[in-house]
N, C-alpha and C. Protein backbone atom coordinates (compact mmCIF):
# COMPACT_ATOMS: atom_id res chain seq x y z
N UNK A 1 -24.49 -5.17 -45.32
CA UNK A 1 -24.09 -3.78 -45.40
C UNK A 1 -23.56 -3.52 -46.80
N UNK A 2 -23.89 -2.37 -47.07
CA UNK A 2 -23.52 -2.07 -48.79
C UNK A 2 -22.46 -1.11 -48.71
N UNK A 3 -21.27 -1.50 -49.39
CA UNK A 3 -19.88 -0.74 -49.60
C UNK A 3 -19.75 -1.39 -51.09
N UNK A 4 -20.07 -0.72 -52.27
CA UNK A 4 -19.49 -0.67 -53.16
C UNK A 4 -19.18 0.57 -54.19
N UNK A 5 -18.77 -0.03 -55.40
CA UNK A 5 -18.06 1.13 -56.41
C UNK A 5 -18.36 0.81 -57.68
N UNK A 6 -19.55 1.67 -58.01
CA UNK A 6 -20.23 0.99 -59.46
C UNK A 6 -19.72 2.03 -60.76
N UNK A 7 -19.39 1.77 -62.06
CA UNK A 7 -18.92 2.29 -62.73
C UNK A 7 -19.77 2.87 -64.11
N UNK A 8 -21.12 2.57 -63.88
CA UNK A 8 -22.10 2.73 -64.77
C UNK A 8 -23.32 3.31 -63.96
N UNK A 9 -24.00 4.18 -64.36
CA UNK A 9 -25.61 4.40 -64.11
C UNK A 9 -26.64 2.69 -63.57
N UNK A 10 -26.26 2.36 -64.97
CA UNK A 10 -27.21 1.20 -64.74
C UNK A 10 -26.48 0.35 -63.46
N UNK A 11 -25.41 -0.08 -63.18
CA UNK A 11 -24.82 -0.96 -61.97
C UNK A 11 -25.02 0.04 -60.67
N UNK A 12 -25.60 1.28 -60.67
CA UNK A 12 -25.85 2.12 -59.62
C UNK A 12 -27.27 1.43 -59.32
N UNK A 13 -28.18 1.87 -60.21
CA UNK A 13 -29.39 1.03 -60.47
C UNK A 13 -29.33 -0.04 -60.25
N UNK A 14 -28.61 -1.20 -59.99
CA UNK A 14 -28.49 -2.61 -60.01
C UNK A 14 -28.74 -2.36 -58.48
N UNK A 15 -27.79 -1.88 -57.92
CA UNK A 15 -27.70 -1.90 -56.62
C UNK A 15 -28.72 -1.68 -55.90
N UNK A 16 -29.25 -0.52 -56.36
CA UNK A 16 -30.71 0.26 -55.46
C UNK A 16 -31.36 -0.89 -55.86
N UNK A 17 -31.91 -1.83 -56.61
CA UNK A 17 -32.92 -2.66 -57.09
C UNK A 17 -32.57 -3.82 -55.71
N UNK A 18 -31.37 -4.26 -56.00
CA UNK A 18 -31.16 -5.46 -54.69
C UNK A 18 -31.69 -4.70 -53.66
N UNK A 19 -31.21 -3.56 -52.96
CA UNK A 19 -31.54 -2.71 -51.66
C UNK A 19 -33.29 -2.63 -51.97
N UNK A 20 -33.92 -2.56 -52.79
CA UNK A 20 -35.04 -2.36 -52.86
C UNK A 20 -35.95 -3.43 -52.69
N UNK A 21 -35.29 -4.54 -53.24
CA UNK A 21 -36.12 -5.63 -52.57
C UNK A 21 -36.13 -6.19 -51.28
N UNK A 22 -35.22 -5.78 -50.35
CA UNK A 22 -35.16 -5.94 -49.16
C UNK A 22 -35.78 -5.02 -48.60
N UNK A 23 -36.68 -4.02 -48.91
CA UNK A 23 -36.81 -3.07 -47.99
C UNK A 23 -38.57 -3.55 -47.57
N UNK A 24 -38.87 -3.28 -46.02
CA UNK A 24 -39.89 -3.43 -45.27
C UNK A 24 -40.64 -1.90 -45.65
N UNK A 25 -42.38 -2.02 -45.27
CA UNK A 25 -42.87 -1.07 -44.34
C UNK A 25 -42.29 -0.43 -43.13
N UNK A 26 -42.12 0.92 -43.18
CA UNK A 26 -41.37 1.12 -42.01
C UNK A 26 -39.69 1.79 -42.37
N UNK A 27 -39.33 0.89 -43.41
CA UNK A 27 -38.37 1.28 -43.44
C UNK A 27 -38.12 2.99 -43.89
N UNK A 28 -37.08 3.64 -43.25
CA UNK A 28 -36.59 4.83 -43.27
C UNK A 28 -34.99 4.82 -44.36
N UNK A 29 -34.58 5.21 -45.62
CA UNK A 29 -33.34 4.96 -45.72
C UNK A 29 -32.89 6.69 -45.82
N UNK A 30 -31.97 7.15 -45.54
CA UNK A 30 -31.40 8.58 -45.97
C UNK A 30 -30.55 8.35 -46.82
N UNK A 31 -30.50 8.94 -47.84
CA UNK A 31 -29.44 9.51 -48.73
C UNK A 31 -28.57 10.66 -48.44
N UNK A 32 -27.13 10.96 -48.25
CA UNK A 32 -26.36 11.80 -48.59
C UNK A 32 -25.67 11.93 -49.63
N UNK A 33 -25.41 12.49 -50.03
CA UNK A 33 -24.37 12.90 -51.63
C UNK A 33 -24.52 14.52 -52.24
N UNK A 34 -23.58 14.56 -52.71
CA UNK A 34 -23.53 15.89 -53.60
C UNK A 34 -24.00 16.24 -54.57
N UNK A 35 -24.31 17.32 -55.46
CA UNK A 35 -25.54 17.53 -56.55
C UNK A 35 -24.72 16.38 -57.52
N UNK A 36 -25.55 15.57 -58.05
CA UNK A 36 -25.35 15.11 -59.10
C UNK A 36 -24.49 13.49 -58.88
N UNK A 37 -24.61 13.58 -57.58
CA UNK A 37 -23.44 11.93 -57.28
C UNK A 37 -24.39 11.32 -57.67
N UNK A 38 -26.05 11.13 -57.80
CA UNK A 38 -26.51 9.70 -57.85
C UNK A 38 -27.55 9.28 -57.26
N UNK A 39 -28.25 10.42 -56.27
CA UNK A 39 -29.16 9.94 -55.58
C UNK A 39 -30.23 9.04 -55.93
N UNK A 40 -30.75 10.45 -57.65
CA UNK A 40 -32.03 9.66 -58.13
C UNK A 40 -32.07 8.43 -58.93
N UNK A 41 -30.55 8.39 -59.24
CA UNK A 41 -30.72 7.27 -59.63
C UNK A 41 -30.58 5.95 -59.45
N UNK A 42 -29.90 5.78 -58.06
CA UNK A 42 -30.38 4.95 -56.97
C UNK A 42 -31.42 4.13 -56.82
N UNK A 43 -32.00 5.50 -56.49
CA UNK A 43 -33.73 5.59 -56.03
C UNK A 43 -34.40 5.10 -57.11
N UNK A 44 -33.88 5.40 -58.72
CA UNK A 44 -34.68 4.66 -59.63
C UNK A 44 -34.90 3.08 -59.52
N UNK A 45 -33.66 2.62 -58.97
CA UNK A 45 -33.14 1.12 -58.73
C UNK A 45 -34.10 0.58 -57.93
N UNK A 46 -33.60 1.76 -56.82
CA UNK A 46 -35.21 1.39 -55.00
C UNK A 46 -36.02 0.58 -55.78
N UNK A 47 -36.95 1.72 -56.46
CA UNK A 47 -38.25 2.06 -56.84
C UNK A 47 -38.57 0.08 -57.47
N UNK A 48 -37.56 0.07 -58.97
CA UNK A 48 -37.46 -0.98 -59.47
C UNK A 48 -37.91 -2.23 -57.94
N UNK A 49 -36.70 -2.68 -57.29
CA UNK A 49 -37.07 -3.40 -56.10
C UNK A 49 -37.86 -3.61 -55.39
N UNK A 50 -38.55 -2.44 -55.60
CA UNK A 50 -40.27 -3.15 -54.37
C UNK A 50 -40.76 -2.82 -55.33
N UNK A 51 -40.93 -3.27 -56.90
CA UNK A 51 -41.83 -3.49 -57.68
C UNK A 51 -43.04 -2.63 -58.57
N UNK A 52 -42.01 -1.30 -58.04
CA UNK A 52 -42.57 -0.18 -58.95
C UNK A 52 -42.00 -0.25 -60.76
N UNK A 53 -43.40 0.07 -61.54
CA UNK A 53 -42.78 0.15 -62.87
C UNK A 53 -43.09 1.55 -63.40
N UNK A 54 -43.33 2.40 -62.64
CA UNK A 54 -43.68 3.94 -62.56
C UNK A 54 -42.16 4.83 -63.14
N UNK A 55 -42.28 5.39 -64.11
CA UNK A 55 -40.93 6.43 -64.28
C UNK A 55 -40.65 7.06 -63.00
N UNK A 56 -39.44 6.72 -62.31
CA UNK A 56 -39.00 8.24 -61.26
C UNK A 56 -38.22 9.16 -61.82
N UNK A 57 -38.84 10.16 -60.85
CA UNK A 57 -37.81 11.50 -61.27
C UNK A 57 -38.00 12.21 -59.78
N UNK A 58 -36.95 13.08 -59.91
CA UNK A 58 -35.89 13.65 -58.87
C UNK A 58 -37.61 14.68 -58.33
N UNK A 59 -37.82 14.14 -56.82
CA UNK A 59 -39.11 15.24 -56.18
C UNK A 59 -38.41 16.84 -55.56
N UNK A 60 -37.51 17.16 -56.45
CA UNK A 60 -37.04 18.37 -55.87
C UNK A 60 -37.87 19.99 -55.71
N UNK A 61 -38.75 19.74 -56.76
CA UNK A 61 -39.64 20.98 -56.61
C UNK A 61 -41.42 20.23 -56.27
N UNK A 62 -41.09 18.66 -55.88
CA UNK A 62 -42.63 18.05 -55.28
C UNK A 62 -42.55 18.23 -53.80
N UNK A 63 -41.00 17.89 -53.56
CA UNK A 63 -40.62 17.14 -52.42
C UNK A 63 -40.63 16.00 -52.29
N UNK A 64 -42.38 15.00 -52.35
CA UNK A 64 -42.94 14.11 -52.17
C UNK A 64 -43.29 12.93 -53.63
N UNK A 65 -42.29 12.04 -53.93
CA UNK A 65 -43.23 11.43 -54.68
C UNK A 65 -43.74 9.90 -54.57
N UNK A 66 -44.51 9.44 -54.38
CA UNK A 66 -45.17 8.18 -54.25
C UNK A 66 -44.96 7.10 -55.38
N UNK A 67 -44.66 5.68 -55.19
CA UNK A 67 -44.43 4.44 -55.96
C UNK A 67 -45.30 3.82 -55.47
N UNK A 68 -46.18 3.10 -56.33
CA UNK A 68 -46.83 1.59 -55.67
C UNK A 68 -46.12 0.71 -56.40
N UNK A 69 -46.32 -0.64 -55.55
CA UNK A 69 -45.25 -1.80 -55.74
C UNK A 69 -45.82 -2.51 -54.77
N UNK A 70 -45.21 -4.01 -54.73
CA UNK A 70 -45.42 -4.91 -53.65
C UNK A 70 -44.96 -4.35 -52.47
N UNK A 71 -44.69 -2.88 -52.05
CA UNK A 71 -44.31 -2.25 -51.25
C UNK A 71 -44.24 -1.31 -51.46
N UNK A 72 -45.27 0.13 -50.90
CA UNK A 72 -45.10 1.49 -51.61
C UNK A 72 -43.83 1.55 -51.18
N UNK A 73 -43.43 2.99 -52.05
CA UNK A 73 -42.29 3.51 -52.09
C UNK A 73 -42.42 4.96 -51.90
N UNK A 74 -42.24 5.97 -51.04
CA UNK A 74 -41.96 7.31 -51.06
C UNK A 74 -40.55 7.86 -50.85
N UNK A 75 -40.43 9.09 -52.25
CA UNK A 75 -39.11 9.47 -51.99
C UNK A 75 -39.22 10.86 -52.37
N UNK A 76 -38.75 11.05 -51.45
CA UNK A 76 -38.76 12.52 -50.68
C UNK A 76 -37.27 13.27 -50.73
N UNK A 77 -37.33 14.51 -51.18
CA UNK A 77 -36.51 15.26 -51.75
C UNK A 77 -36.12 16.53 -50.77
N UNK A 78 -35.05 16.92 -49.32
CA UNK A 78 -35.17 17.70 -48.46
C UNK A 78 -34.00 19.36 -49.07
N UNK A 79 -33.42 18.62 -50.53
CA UNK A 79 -32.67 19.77 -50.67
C UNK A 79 -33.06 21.29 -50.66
N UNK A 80 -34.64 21.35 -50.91
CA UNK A 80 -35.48 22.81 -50.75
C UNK A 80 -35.92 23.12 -49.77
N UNK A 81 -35.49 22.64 -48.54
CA UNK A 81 -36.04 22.32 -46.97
C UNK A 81 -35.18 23.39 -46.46
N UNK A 82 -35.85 24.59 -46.02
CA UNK A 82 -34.31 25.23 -45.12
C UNK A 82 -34.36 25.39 -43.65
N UNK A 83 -35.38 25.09 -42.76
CA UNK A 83 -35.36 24.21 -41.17
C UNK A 83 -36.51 22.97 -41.44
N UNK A 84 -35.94 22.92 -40.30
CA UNK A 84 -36.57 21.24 -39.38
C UNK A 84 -38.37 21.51 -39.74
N UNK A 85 -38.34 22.44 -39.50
CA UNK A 85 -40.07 22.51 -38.77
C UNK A 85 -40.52 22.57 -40.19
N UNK A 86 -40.10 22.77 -41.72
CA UNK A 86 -41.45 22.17 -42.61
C UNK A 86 -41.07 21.19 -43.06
N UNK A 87 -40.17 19.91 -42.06
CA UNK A 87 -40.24 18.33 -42.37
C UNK A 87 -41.58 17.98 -41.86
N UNK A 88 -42.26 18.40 -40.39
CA UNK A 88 -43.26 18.11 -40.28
C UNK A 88 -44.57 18.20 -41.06
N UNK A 89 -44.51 19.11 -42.23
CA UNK A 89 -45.36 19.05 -42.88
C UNK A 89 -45.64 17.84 -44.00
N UNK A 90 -44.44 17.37 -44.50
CA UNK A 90 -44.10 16.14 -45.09
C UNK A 90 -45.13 14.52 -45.10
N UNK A 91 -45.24 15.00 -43.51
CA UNK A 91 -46.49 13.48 -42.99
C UNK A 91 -45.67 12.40 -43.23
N UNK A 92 -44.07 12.16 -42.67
CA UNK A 92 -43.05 11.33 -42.63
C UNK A 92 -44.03 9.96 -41.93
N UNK A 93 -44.17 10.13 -40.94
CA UNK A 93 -45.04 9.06 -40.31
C UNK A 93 -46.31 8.19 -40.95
N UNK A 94 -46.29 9.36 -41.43
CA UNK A 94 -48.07 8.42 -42.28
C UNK A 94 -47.65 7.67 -43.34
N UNK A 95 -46.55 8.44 -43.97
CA UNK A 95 -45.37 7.77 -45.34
C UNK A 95 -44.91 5.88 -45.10
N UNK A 96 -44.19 6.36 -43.49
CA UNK A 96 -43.24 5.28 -42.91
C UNK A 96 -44.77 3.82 -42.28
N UNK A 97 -46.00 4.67 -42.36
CA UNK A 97 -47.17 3.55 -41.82
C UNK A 97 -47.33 2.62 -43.06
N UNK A 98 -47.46 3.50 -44.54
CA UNK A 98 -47.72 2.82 -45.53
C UNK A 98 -46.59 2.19 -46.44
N UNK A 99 -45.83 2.42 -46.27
CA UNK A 99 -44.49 1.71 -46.87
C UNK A 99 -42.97 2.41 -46.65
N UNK A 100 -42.09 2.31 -47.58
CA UNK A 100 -40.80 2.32 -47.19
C UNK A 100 -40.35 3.96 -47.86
N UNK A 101 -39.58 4.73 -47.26
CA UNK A 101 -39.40 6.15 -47.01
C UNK A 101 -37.73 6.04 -47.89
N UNK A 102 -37.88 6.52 -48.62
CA UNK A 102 -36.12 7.08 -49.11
C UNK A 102 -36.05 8.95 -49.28
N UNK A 103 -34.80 9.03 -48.54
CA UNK A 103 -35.37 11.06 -48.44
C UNK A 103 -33.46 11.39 -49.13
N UNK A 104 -33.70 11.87 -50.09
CA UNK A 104 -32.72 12.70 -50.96
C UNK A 104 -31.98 13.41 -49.96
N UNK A 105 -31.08 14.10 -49.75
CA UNK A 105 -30.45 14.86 -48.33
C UNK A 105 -31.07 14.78 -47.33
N UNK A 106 -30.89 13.04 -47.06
CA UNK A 106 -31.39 13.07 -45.90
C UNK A 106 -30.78 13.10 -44.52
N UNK A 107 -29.17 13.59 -45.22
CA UNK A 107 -28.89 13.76 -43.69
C UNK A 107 -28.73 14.97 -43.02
N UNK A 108 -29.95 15.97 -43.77
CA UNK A 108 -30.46 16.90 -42.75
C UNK A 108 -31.23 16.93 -42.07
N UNK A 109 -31.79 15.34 -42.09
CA UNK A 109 -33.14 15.21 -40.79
C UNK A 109 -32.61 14.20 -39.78
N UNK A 110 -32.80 14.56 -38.21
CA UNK A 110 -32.29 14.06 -37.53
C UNK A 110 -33.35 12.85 -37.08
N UNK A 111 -32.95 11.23 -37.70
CA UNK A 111 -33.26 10.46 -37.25
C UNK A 111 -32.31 9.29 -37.09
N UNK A 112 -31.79 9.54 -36.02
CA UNK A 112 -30.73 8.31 -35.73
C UNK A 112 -31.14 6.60 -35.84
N UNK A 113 -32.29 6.39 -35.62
CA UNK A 113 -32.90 5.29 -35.94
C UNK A 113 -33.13 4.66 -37.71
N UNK A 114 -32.81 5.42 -38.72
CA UNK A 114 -32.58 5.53 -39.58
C UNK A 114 -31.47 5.03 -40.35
N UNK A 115 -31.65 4.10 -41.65
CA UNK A 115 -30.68 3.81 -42.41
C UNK A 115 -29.76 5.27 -42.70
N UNK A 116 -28.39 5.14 -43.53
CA UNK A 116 -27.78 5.86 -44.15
C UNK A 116 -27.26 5.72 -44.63
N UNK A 117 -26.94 5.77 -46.48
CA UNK A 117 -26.36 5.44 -47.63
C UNK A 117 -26.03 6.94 -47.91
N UNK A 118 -24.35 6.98 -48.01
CA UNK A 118 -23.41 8.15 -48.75
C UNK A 118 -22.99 7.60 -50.05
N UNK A 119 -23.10 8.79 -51.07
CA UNK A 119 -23.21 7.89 -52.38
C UNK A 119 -22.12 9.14 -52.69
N UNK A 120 -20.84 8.95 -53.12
CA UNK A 120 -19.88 9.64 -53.49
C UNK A 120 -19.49 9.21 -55.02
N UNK A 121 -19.35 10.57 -55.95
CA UNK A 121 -19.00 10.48 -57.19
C UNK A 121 -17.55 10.77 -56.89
N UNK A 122 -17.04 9.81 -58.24
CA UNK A 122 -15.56 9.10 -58.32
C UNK A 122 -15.05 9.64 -59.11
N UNK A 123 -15.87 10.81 -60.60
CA UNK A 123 -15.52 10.92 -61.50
C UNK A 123 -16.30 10.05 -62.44
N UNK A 124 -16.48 10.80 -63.80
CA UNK A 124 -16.75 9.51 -65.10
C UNK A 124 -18.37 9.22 -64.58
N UNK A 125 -18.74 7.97 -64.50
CA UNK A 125 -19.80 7.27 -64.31
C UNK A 125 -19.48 6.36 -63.22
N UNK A 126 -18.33 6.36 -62.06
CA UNK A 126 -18.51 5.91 -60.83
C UNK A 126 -18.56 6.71 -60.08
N UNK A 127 -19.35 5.64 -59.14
CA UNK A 127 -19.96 5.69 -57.45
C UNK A 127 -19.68 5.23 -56.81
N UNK A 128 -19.30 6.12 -55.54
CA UNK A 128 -18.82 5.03 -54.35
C UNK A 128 -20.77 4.67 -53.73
N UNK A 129 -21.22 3.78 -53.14
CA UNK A 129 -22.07 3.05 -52.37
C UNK A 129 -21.38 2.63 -50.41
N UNK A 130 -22.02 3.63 -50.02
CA UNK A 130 -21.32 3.38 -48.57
C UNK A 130 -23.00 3.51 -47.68
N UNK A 131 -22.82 2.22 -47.36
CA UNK A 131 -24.06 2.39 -45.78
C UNK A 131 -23.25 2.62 -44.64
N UNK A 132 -23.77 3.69 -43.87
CA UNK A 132 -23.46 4.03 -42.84
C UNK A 132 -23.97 3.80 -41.42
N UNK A 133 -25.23 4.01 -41.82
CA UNK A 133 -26.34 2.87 -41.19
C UNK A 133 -26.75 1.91 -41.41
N UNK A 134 -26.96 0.58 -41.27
CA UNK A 134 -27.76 -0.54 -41.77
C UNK A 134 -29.01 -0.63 -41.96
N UNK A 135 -30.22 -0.69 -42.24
CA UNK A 135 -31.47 -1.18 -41.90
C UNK A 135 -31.63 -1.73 -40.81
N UNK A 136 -32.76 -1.66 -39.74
CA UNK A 136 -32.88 -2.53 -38.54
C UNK A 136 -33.21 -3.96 -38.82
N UNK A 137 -33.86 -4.14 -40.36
CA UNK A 137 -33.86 -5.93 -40.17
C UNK A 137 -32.61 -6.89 -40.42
């Protein structure tokens, strides 16, 4: 379980990279946090971990953006989402068939089966790192 407090960008990134190499097909993780705590750059870390060397950037006006790696990577952006019903358009499932799912506010989609990482800014260049959910493996 991940509870930490990183004081740099890059040790935010450190983190998502470990979390990223653990992550399966299948896997679902949600992100919560506030504009600017940290999501994408997390997710840059993810990306790093299952072996993407692709620049990320924040899918806020894609929604959707795709990593290949020894494990795709999709990360999905719900802050422009304003109901449930155009998550279905997303193709979450077809995402979660081909590799591992990270969704930017993701705790406006209700999947309890789902990881959950709250990433709280401290001020400065720290982050709090809180899983709320675990991964199922």
């Amino acid at each position: 379980m991940l509870d930490a407090v990183t004081n740099a960008p890059a040790e935010t990134e450190a983190a998502g990279e470990r979390l990223g190499g653990t992550l399966q097909v299948g896997d679902l993780l949600l992100l919560k946090g506030d504009l600017g705590a940290g999501k994408t750059t997390f997710v840059r870390g993810i990306a790093r971990g299952c072996g993407s060397s692709d620049p990320v950037a924040s899918p806020t006006f894609q929604l959707v953006r795709v990593y290949p790696g020894r494990i795709q990577l999709a990360h999905v952006d719900l802050y422009r989402l304003s109901n449930s019903a155009e998550l279905v358009d997303l193709g979450l499932e077809e995402l979660l068939d081909q590799g591992a799912v990270v969704v930017e506010w993701g705790d406006r989609l209700d999947a309890p089966n789902a990881a959950l990482l709250s990433i709280e800014h401290l001020g400065a260049d720290r982050r709090r790192l809180h899983m709320e959910r675990d991964l199922a493996h």
